[in-house]
PDB file of N, CA and C in Angstrom:
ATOM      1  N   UNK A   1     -22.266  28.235  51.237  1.00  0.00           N
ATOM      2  CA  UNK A   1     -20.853  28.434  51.452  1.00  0.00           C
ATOM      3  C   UNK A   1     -20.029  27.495  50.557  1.00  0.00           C
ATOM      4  N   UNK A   2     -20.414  26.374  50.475  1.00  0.00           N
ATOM      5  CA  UNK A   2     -19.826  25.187  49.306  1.00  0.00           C
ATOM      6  C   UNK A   2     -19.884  26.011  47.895  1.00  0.00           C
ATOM      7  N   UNK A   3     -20.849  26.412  47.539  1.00  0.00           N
ATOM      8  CA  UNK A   3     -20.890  26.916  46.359  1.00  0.00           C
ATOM      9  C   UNK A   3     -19.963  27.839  45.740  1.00  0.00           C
ATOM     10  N   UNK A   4     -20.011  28.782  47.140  1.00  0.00           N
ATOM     11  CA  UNK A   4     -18.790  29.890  47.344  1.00  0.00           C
ATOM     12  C   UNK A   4     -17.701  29.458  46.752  1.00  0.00           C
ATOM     13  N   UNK A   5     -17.553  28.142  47.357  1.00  0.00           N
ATOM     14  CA  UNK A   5     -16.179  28.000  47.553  1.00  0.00           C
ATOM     15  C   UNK A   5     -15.993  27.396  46.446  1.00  0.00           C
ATOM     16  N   UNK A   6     -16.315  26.924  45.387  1.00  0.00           N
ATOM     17  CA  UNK A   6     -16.507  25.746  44.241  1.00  0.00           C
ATOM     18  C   UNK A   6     -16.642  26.959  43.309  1.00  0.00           C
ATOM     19  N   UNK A   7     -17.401  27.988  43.981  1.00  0.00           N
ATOM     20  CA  UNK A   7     -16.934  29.415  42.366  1.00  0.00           C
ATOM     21  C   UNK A   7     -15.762  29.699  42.128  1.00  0.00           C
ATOM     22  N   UNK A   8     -15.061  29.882  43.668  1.00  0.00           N
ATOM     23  CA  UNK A   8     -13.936  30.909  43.893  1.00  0.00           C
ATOM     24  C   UNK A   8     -12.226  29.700  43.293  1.00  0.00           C
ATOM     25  N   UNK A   9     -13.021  28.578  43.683  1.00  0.00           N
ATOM     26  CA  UNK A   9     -11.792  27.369  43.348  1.00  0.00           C
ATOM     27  C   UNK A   9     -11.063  27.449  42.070  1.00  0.00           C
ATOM     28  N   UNK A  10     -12.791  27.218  41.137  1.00  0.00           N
ATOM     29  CA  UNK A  10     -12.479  27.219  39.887  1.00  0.00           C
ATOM     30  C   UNK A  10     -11.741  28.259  39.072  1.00  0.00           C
ATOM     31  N   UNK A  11     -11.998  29.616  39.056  1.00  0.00           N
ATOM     32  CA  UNK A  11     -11.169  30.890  38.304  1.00  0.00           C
ATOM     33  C   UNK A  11      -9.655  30.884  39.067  1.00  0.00           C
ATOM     34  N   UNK A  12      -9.451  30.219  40.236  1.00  0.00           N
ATOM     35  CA  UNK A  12      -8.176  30.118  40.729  1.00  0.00           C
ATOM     36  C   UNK A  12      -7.276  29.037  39.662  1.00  0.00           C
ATOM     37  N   UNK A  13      -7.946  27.752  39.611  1.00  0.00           N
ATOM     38  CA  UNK A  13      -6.985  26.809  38.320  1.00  0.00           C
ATOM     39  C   UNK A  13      -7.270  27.518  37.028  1.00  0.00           C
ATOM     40  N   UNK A  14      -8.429  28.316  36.708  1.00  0.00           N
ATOM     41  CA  UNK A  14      -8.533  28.981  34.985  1.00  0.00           C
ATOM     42  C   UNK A  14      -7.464  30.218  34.797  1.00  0.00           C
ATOM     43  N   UNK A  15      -7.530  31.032  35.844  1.00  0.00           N
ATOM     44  CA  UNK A  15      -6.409  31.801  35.635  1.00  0.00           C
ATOM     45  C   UNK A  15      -5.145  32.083  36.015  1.00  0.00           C
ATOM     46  N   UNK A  16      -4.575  30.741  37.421  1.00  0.00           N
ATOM     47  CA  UNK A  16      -3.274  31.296  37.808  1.00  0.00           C
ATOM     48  C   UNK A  16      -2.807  29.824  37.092  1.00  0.00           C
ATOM     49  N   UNK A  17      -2.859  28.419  36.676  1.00  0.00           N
ATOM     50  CA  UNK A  17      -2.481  27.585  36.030  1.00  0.00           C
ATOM     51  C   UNK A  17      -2.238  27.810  34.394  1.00  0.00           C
ATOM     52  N   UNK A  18      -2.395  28.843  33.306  1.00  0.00           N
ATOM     53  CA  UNK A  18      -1.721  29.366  32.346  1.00  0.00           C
ATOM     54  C   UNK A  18      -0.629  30.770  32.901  1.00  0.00           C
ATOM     55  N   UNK A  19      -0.949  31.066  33.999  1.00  0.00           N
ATOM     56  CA  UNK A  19       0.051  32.112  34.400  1.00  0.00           C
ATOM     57  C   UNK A  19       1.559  31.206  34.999  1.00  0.00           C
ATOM     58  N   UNK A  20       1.119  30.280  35.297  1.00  0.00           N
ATOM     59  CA  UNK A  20       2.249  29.828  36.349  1.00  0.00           C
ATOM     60  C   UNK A  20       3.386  28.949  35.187  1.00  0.00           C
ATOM     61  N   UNK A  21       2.260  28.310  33.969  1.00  0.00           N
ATOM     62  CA  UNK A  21       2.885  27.483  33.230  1.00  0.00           C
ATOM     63  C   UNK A  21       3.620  28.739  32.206  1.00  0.00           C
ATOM     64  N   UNK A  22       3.374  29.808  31.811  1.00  0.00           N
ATOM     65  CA  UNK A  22       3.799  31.190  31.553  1.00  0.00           C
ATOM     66  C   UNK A  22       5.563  31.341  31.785  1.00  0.00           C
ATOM     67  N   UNK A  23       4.835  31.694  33.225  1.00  0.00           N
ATOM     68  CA  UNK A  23       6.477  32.083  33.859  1.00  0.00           C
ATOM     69  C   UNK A  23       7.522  30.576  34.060  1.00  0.00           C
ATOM     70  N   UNK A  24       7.127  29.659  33.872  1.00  0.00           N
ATOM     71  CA  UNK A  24       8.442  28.561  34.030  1.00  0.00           C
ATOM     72  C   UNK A  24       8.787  28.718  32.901  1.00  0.00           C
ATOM     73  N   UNK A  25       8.452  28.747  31.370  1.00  0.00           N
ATOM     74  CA  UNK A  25       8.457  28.968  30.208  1.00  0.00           C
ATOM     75  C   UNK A  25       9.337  30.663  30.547  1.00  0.00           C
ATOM     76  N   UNK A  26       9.109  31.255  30.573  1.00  0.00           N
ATOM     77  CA  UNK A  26      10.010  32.155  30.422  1.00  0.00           C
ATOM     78  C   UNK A  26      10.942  32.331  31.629  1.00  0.00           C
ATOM     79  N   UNK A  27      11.197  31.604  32.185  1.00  0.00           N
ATOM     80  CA  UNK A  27      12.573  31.446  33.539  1.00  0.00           C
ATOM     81  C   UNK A  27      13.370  30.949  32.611  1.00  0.00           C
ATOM     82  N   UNK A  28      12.883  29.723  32.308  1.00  0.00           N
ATOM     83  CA  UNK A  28      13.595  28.717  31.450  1.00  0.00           C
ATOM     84  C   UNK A  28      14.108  29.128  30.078  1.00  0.00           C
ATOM     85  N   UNK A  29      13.357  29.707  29.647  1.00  0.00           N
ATOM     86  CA  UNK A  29      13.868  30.447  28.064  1.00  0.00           C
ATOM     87  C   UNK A  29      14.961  31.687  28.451  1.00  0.00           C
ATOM     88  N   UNK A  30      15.892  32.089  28.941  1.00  0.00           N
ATOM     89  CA  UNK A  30      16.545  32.831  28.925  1.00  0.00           C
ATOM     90  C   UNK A  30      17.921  33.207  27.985  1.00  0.00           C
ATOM     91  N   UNK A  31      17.685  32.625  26.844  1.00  0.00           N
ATOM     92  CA  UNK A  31      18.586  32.343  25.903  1.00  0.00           C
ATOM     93  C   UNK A  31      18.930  33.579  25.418  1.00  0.00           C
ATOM     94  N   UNK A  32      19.425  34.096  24.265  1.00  0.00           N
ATOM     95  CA  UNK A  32      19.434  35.367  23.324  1.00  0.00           C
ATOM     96  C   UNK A  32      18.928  34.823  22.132  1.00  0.00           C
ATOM     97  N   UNK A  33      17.808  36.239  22.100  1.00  0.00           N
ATOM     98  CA  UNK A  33      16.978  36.172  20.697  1.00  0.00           C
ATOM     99  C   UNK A  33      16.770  36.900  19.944  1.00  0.00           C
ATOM    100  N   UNK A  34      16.299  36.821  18.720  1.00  0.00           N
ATOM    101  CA  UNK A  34      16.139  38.378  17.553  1.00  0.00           C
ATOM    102  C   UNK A  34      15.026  39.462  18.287  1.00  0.00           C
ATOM    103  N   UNK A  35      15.571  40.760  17.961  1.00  0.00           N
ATOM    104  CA  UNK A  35      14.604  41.749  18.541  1.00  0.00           C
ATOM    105  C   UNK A  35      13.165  41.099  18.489  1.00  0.00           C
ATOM    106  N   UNK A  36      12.691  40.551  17.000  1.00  0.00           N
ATOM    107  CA  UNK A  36      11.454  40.534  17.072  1.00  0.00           C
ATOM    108  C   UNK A  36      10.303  39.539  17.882  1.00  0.00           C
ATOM    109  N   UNK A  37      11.037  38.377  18.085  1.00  0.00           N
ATOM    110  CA  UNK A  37      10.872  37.188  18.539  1.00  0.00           C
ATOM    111  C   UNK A  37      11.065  37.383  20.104  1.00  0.00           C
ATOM    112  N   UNK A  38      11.714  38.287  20.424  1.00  0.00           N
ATOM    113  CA  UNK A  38      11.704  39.283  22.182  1.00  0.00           C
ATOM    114  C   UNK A  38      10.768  39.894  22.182  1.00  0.00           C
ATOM    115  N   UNK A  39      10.138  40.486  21.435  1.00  0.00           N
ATOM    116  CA  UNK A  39       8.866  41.802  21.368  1.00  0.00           C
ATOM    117  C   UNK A  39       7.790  40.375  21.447  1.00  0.00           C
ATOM    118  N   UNK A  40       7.515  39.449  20.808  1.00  0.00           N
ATOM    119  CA  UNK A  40       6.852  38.701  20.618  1.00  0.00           C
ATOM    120  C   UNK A  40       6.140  38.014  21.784  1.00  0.00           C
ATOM    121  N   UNK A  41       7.265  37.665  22.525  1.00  0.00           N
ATOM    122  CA  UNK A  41       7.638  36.660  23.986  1.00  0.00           C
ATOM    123  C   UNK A  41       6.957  37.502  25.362  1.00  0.00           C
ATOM    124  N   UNK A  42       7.408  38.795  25.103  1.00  0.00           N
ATOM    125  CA  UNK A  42       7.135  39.884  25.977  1.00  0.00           C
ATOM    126  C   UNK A  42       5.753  40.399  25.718  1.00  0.00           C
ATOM    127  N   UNK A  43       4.781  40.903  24.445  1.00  0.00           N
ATOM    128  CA  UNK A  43       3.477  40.494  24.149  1.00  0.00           C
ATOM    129  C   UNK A  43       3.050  39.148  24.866  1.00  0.00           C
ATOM    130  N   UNK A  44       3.626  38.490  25.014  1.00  0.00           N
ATOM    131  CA  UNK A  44       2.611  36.989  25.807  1.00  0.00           C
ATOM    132  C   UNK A  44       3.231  36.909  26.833  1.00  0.00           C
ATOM    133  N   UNK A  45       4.279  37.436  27.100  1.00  0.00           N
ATOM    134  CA  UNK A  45       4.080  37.101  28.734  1.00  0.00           C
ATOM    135  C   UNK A  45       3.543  38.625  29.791  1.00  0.00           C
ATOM    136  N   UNK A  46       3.208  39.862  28.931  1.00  0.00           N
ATOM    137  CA  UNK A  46       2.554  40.904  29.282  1.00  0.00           C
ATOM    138  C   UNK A  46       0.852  40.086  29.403  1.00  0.00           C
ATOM    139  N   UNK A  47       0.584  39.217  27.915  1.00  0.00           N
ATOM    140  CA  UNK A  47      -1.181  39.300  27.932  1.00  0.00           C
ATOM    141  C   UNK A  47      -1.225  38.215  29.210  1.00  0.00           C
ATOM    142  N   UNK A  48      -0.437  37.412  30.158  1.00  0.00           N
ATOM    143  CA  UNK A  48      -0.622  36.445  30.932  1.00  0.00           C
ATOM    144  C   UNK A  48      -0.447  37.205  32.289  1.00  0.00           C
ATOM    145  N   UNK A  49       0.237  38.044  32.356  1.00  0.00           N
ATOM    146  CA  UNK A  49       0.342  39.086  33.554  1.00  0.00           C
ATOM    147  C   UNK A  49      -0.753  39.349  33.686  1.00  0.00           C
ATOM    148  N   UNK A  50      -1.574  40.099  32.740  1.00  0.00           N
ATOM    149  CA  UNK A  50      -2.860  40.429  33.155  1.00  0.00           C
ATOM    150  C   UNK A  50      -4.276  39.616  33.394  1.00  0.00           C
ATOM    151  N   UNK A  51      -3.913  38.104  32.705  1.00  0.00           N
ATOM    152  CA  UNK A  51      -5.210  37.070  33.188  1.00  0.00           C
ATOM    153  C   UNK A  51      -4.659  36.807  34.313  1.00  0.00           C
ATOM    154  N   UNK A  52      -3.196  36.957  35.084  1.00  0.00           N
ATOM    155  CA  UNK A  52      -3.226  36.257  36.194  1.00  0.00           C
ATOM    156  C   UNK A  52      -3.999  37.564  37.332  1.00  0.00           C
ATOM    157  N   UNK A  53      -4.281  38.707  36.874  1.00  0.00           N
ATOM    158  CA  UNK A  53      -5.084  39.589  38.029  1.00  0.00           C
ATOM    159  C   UNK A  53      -6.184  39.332  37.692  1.00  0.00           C
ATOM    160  N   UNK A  54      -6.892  38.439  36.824  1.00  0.00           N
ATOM    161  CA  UNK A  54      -8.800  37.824  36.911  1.00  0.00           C
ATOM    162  C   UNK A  54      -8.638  37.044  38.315  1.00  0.00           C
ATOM    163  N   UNK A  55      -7.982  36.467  38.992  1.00  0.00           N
ATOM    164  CA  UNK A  55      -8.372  35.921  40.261  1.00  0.00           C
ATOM    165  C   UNK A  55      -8.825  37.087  41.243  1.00  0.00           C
ATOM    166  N   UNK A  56      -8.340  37.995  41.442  1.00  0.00           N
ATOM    167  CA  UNK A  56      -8.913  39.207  41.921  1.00  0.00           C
ATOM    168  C   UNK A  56     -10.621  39.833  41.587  1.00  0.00           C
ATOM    169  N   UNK A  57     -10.470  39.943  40.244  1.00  0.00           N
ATOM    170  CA  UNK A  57     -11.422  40.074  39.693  1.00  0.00           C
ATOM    171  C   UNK A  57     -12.700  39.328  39.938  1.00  0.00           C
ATOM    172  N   UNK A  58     -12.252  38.173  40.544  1.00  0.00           N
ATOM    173  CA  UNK A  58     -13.515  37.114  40.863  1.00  0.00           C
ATOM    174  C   UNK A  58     -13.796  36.884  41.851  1.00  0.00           C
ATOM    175  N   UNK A  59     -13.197  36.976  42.882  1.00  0.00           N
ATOM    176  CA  UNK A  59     -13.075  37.691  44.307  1.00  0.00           C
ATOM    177  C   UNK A  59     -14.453  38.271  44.894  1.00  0.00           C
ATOM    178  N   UNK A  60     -13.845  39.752  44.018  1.00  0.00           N
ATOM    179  CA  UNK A  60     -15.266  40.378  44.380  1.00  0.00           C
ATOM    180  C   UNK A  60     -16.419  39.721  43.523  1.00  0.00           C
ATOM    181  N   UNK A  61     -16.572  39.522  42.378  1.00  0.00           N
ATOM    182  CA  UNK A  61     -17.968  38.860  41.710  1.00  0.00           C
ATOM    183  C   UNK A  61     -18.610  37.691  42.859  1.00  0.00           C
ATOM    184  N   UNK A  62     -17.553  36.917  42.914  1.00  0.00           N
ATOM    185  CA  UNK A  62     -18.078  35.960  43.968  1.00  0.00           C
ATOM    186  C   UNK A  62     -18.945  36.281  45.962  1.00  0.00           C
ATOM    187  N   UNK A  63     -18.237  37.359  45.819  1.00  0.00           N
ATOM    188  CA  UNK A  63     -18.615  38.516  47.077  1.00  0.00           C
ATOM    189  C   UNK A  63     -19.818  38.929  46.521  1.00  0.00           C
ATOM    190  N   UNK A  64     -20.002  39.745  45.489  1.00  0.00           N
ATOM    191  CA  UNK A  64     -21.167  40.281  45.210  1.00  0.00           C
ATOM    192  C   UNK A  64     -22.082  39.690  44.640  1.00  0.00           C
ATOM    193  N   UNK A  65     -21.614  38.275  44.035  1.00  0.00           N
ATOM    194  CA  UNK A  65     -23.043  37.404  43.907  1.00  0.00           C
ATOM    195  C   UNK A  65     -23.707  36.609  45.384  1.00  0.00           C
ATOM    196  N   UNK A  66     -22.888  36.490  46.385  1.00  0.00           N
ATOM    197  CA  UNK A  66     -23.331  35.683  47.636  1.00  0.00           C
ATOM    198  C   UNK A  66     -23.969  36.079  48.583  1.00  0.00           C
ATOM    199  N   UNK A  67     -23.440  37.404  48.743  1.00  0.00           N
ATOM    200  CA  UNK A  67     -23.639  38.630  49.694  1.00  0.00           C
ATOM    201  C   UNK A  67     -24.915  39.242  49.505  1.00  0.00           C
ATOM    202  N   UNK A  68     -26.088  39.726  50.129  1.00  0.00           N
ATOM    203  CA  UNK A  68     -26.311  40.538  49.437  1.00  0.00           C
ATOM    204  C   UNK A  68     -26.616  41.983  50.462  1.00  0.00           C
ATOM    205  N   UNK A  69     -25.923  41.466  51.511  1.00  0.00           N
ATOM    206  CA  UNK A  69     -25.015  43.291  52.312  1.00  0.00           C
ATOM    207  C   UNK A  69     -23.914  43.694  51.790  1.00  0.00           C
ATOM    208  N   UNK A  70     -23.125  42.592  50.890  1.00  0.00           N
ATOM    209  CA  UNK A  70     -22.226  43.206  50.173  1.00  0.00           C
ATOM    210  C   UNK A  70     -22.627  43.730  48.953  1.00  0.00           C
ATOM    211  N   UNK A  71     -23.898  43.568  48.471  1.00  0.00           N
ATOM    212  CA  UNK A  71     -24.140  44.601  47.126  1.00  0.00           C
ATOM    213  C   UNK A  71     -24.595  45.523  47.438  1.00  0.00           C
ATOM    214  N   UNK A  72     -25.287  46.013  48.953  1.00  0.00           N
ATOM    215  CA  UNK A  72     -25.958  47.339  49.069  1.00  0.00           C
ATOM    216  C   UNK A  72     -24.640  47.569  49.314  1.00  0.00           C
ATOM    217  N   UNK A  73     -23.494  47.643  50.176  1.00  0.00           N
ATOM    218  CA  UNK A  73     -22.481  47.882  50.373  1.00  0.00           C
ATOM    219  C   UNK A  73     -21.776  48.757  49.305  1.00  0.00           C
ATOM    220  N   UNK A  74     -21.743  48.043  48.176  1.00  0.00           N
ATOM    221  CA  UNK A  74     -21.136  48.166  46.931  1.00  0.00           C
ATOM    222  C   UNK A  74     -22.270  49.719  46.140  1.00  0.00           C
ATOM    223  N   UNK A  75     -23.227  49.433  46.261  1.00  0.00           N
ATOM    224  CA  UNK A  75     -23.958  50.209  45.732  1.00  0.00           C
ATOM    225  C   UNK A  75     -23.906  51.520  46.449  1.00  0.00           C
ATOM    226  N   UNK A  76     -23.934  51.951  47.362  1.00  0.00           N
ATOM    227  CA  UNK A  76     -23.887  52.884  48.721  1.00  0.00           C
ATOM    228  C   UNK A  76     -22.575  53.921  48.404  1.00  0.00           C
ATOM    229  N   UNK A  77     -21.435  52.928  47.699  1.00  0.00           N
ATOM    230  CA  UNK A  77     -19.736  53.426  47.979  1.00  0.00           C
ATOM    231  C   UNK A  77     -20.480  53.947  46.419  1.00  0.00           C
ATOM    232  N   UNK A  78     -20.749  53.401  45.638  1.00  0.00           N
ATOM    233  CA  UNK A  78     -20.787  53.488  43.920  1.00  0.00           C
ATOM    234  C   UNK A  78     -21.640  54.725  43.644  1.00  0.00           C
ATOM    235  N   UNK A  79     -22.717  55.070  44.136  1.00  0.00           N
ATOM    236  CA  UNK A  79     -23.606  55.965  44.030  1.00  0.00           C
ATOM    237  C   UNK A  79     -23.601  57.390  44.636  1.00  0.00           C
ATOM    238  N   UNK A  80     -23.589  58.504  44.063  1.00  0.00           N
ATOM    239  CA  UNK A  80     -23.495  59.417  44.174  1.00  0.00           C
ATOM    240  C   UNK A  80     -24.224  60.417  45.350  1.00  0.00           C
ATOM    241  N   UNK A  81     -25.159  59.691  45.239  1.00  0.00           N
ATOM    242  CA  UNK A  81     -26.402  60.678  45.931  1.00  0.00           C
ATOM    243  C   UNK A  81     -26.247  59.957  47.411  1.00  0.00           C
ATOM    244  N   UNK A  82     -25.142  59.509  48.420  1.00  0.00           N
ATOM    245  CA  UNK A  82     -25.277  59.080  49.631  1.00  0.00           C
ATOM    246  C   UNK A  82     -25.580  60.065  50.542  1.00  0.00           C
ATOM    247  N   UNK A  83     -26.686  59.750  51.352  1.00  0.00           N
ATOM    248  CA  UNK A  83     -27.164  60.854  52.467  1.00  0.00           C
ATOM    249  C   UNK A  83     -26.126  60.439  53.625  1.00  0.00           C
ATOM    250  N   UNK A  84     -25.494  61.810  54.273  1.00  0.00           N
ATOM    251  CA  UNK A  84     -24.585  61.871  55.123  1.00  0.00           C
ATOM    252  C   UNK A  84     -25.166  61.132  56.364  1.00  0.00           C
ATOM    253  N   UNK A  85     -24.988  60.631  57.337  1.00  0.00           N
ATOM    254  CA  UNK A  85     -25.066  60.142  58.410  1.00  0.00           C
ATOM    255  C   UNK A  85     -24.234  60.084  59.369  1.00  0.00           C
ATOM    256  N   UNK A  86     -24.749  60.218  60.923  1.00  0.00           N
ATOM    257  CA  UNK A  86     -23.949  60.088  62.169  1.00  0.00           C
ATOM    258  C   UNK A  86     -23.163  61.463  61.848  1.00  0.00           C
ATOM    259  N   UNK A  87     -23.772  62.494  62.037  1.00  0.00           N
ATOM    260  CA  UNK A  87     -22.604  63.859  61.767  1.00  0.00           C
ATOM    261  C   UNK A  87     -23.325  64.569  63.111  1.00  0.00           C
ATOM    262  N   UNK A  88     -22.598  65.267  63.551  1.00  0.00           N
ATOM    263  CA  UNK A  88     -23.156  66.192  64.834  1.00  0.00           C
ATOM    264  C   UNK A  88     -23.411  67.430  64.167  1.00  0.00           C
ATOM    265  N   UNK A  89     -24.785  67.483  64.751  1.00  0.00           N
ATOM    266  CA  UNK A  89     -25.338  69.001  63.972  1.00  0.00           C
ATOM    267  C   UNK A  89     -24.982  70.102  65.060  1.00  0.00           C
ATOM    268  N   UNK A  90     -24.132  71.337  64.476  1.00  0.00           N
ATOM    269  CA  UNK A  90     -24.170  72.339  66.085  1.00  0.00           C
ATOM    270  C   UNK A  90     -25.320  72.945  65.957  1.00  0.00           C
TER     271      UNK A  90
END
């Protein structure tokens, strides 16, 4: 469970601590700027939007490396060929 928790810690400071330092940087920058140097700003604060959803992302890895009723789990939903169960036959 320590381990768990020492996986799940770490991708929390790797990916929401450049997201967070991100958005004060652009609260704070609200100035007027050349179109291109806006397209620019908005490219990096779009590519930081999306490392800040890797905490999610690690979530489950951390679930599915610990678990391992959560990987048949995972495998069961993922796989095609699930045999029906608990159905009333008339």
């Amino acid at each position: 469970m320590t381990k768990m928790t020492l996986f799940h810690i770490a991708p929390v400071i790797l990916f929401q601590a450049p997201f967070a330092i991100s958005q004060c940087y652009f609260l704070a920058m609200g100035i007027s700027k050349d179109p291109i140097r806006g397209a620019q700003e908005q490219i990096v604060q779009q590519f930081f939007n999306v490392l800040g959803y890797g905490i999610y992302a690690t979530s489950f890895y951390c679930y599915y490396v610990a678990s391992k009723r959560f990987r048949e789990q995972v495998f069961n939903v993922l796989s095609f060929n699930q045999q029906r169960r608990n159905r009333v036959q008339p």
